[in-house]
Structure formats: C-alpha cells, structure tokens
Protein backbone atom coordinates (compact mmCIF):
# COMPACT_ATOMS: atom_id res chain seq x y z
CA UNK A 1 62.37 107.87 113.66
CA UNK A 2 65.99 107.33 113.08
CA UNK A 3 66.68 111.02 113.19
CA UNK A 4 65.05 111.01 117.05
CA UNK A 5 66.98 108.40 117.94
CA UNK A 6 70.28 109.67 116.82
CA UNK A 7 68.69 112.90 119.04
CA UNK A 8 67.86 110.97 122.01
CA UNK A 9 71.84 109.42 121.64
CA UNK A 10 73.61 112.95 121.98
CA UNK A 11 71.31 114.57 124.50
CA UNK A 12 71.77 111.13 126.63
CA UNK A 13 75.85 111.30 126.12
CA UNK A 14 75.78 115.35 126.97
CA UNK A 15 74.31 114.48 130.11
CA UNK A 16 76.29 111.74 130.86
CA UNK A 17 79.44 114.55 130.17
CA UNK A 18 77.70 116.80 133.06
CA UNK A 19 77.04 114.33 135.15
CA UNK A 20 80.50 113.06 134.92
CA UNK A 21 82.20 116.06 135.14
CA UNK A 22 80.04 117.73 137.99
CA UNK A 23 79.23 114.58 140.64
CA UNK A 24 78.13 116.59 142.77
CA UNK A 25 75.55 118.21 141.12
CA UNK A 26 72.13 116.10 140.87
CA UNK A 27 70.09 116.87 137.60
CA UNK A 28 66.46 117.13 137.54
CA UNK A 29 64.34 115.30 134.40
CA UNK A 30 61.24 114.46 133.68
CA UNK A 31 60.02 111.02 132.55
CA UNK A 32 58.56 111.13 128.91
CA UNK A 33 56.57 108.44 126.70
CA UNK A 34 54.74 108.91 123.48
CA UNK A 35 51.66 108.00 125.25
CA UNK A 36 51.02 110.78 128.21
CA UNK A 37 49.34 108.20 130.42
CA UNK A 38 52.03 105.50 129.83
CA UNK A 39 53.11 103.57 132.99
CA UNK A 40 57.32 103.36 132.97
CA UNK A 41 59.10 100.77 134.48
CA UNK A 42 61.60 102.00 137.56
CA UNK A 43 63.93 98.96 137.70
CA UNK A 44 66.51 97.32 140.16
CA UNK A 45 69.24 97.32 137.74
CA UNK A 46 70.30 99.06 134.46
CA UNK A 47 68.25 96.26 132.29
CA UNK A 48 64.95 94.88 131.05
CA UNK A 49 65.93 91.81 132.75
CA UNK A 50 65.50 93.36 136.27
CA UNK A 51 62.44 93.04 138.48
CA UNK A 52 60.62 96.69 138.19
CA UNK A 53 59.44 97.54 141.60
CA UNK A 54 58.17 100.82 140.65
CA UNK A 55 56.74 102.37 138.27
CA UNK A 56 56.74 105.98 137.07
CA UNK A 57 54.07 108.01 134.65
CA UNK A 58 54.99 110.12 132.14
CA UNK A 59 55.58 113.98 133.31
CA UNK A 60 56.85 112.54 136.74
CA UNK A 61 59.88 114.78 137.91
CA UNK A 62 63.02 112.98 138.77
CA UNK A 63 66.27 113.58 139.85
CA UNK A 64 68.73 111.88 138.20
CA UNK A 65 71.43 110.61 140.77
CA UNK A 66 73.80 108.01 138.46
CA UNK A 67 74.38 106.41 135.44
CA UNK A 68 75.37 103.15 133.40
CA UNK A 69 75.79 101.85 129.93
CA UNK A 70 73.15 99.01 130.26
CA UNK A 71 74.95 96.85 127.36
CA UNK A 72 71.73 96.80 125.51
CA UNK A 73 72.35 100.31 123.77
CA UNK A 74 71.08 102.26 125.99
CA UNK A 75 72.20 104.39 128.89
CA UNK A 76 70.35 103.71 132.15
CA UNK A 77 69.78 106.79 134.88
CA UNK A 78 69.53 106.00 138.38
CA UNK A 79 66.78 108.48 139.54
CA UNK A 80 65.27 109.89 142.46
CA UNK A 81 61.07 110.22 142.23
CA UNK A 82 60.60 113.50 143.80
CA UNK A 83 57.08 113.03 144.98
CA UNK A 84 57.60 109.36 146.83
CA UNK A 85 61.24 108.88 146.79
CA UNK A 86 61.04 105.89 145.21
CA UNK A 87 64.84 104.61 143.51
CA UNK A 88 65.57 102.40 140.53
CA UNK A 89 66.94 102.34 137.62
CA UNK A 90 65.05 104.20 134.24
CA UNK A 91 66.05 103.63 130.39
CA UNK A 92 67.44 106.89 128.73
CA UNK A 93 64.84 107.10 126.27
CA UNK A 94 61.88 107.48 128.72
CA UNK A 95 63.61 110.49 130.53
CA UNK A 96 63.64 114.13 129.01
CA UNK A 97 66.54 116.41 130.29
C-alpha cells in the first residue's frame, strides 16, 4: 500500500511539472477507484470540506484544466467531465493520467 502511494505521489508531481510548464495544453485522465462502480466526489474547492455538487464514476474521462496543493496531502485537479461538462475540483488519487 505504501509503495502505491509513494506511486500515486510522483505520477501526481510529473503532471503537475507538465501542466506547469505547458498551460496551454489541457490533459485528458480518467477517474479511477478500487471499486469500478464507485461514485467520486467533484467538489467546489480543492478539499473534503467543500460541498460536492457532482459526482463522477470511475472510468469517466476528464480533462484536467488546473491544479492545487489542497493542504491535506494531496494535490487537487480541476477537471473538465467530457460527457456533461460538469467542473469541480477531484482529489489526485481518484484520477489516472
């Protein structure tokens, strides 16, 4: 477990780099949960704390569109549903790159 989360850490910084680095440039992901059915929480801000007006399910194409250090220890991607439109913000461990 400790070895996926030290994973889930560097692919979530490398993407941060690209994004950074190439604004311009949207990048597409797709949101990912150990349970394929799982409902995930598309929030209104970068923390649990926000309301979560949307919700996304797992192998849902996004495109990511920003992100943020949440203070929490994770980084938080501001996404882009590609099917609704929908907006908000999604925790870096429920998206796959």
């Amino acid at each position: 477990m400790k070895l996926k989360q030290i994973l889930l850490t560097i692919t979530a910084a490398a993407s941060v780099c690209v994004a950074t680095a190439l604004p311009a440039f949207a990048t597409s992901a797709r949101l990912t949960a150990n349970d394929p059915g799982a409902q995930i929480n598309v929030r209104t801000a970068p923390t649990t704390q926000a309301n979560s007006p949307h919700y996304g399910v797992a192998g849902d194409w996004v495109e990511v569109l920003n992100s943020s250090d949440g203070g929490d220890g994770y980084i938080w991607y501001y996404v882009r549903f590609y099917q609704s439109g929908a907006e908000g913000w999604v925790r870096s461990d429920f998206l796959s790159f």
